[in-house]
Protein backbone atom coordinates (compact mmCIF):
# COMPACT_ATOMS: atom_id res chain seq x y z
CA UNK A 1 -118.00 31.64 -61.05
CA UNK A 2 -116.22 35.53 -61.36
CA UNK A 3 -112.92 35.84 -62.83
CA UNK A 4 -111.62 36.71 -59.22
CA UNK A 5 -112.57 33.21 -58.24
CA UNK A 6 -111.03 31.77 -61.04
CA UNK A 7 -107.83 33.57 -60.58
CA UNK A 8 -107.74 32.68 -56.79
CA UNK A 9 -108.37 28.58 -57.70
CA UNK A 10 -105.94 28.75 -59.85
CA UNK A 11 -103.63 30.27 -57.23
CA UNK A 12 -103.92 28.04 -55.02
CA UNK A 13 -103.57 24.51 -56.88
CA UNK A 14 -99.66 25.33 -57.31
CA UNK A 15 -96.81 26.06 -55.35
CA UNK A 16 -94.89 28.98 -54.55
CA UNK A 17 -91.31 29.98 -54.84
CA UNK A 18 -91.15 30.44 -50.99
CA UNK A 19 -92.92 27.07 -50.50
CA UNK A 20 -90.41 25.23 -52.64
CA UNK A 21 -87.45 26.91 -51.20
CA UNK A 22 -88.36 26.14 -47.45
CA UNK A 23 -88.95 22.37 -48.27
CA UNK A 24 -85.51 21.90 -50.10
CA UNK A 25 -84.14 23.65 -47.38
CA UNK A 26 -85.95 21.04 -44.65
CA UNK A 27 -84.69 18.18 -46.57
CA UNK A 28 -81.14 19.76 -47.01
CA UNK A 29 -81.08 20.07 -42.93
CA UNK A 30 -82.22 16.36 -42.72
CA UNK A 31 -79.61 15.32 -45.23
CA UNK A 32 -77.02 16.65 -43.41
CA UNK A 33 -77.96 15.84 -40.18
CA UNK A 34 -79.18 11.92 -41.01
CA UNK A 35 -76.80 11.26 -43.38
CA UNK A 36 -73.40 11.57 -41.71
CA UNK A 37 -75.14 8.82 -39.25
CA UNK A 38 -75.63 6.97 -42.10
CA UNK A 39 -72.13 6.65 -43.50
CA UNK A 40 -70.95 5.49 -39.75
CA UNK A 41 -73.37 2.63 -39.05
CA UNK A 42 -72.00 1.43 -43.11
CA UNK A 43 -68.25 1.69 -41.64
CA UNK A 44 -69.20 -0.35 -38.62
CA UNK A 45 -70.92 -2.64 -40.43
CA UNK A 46 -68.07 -3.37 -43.34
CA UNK A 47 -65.90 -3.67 -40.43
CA UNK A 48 -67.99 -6.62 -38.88
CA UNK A 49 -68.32 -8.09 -41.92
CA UNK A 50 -64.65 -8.13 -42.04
CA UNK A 51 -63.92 -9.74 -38.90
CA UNK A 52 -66.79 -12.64 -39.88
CA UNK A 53 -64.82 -13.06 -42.91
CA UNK A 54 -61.80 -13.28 -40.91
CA UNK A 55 -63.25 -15.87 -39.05
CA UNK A 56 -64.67 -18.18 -42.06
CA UNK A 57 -61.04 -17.84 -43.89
CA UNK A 58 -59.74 -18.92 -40.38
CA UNK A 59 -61.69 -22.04 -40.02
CA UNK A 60 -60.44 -22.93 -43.69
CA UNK A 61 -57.39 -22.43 -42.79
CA UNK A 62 -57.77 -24.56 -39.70
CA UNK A 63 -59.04 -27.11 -42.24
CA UNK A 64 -55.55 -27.10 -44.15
CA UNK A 65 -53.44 -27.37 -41.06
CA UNK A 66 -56.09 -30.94 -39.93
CA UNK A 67 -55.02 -32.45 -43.89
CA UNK A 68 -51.73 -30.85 -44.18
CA UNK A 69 -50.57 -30.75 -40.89
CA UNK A 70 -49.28 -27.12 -40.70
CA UNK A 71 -50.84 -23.82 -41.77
CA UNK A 72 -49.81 -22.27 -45.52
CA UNK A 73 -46.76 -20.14 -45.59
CA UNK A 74 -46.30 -16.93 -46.43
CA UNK A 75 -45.00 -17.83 -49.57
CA UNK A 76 -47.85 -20.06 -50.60
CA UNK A 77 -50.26 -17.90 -49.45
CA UNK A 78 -54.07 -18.28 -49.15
CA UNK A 79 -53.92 -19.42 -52.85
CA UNK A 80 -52.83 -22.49 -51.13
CA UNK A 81 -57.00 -22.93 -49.61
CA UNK A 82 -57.97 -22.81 -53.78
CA UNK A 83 -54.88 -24.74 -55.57
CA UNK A 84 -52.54 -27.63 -54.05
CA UNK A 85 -48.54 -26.26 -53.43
CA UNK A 86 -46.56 -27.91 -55.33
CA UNK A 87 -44.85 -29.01 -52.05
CA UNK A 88 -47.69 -30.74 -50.40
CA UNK A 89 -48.78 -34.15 -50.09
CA UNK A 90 -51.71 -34.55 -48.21
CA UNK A 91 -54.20 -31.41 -49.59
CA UNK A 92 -57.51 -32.39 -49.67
CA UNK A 93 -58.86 -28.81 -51.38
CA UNK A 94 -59.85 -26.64 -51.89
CA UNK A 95 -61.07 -25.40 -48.75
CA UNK A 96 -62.82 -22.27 -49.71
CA UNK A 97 -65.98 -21.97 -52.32
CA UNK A 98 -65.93 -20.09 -55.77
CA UNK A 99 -63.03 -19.39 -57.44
CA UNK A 100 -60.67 -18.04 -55.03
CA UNK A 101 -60.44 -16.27 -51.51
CA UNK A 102 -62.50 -13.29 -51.93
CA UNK A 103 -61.39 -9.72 -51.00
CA UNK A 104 -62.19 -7.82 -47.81
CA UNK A 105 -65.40 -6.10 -47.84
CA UNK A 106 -63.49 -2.22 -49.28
CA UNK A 107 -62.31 -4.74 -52.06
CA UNK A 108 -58.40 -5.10 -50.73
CA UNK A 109 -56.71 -8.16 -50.44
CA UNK A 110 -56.07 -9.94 -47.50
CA UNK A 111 -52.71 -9.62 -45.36
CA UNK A 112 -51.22 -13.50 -44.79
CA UNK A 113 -48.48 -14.05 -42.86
CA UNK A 114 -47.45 -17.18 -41.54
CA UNK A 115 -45.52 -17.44 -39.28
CA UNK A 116 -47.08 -14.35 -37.12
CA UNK A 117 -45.48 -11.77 -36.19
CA UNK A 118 -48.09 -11.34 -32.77
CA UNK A 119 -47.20 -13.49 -29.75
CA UNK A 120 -49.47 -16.16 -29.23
CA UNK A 121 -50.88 -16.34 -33.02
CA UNK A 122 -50.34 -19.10 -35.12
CA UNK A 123 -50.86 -16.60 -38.39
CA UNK A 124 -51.53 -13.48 -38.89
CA UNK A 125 -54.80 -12.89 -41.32
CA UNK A 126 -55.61 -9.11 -41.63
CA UNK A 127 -57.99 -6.82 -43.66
CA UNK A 128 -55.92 -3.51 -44.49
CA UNK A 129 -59.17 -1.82 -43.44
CA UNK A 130 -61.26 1.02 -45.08
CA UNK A 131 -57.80 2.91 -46.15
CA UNK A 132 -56.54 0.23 -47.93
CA UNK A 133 -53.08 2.01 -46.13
CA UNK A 134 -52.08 -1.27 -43.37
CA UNK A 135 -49.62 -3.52 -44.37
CA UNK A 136 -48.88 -4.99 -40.71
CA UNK A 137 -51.38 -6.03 -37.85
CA UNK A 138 -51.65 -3.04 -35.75
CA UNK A 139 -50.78 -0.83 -38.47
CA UNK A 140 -53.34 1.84 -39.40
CA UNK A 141 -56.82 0.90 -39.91
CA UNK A 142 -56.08 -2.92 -40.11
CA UNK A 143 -58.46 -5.67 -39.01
CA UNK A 144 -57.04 -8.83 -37.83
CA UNK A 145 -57.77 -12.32 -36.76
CA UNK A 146 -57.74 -12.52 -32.79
């Protein structure tokens, strides 16, 4: 084999400058066009996950008004589905697994009031949402029990 040969093999086994560029710039394009996509189906899907939450600290809750007879007040909080108030007779807890009453899914804790301040609700039970910024149902971002 000539030296031209040679130098033309070798040539060809590698990439160019150009060739590298215009790939990084594909996957930039597809980064930035994918990606935002991405990031929205996540939201949606934290905010489901909230509302199922909602709806498994609801049923403990329902649980605690069967034994006790009326829902946990504000004051006593959803503490009172881990540890007995001091006022209560008739707990049969705790009503939620682990340790405690986890936090939403963006790591905030839950908004308990009882009683509501919605017509028609017993309680109000509310995720302050991605923001972290609501304090009251229908405030901000907020995700609460229907």
């Amino acid at each position: 084999m000539g030296q031209k040969a040679k130098d033309r093999a070798e040539r060809a086994a590698g990439f160019t400058l150009l060739e590298l560029l215009v790939v990084i710039a594909i996957l930039g394009l597809l980064a930035a066009l994918v990606g935002p996509r991405l990031f929205n189906i996540l939201g949606s899907t934290k905010a489901k996950l909230a509302q199922q939450q909602i709806e498994n600290i609801g049923g403990s809750l329902d649980l605690y008004k069967l034994d006790v007879g009326t829902y946990p007040t504000t004051e006593q909080g959803l503490q009172a589905l881990v540890e007995k108030p001091s006022d209560v007779e008739t707990w049969n807890g705790p009503y939620v697994k682990g340790s405690g009453v986890p936090a939403d899914p963006w790591n905030h804790p839950w908004i308990y009031h009882n009683p509501s301040s919605r017509q028609g609700h017993d309680y109000d039970l509310c995720s302050p949402g991605p923001s972290g910024q609501g304090t009251e149902p229908g405030q901000g971002d907020t995700i609460c029990n229907p």
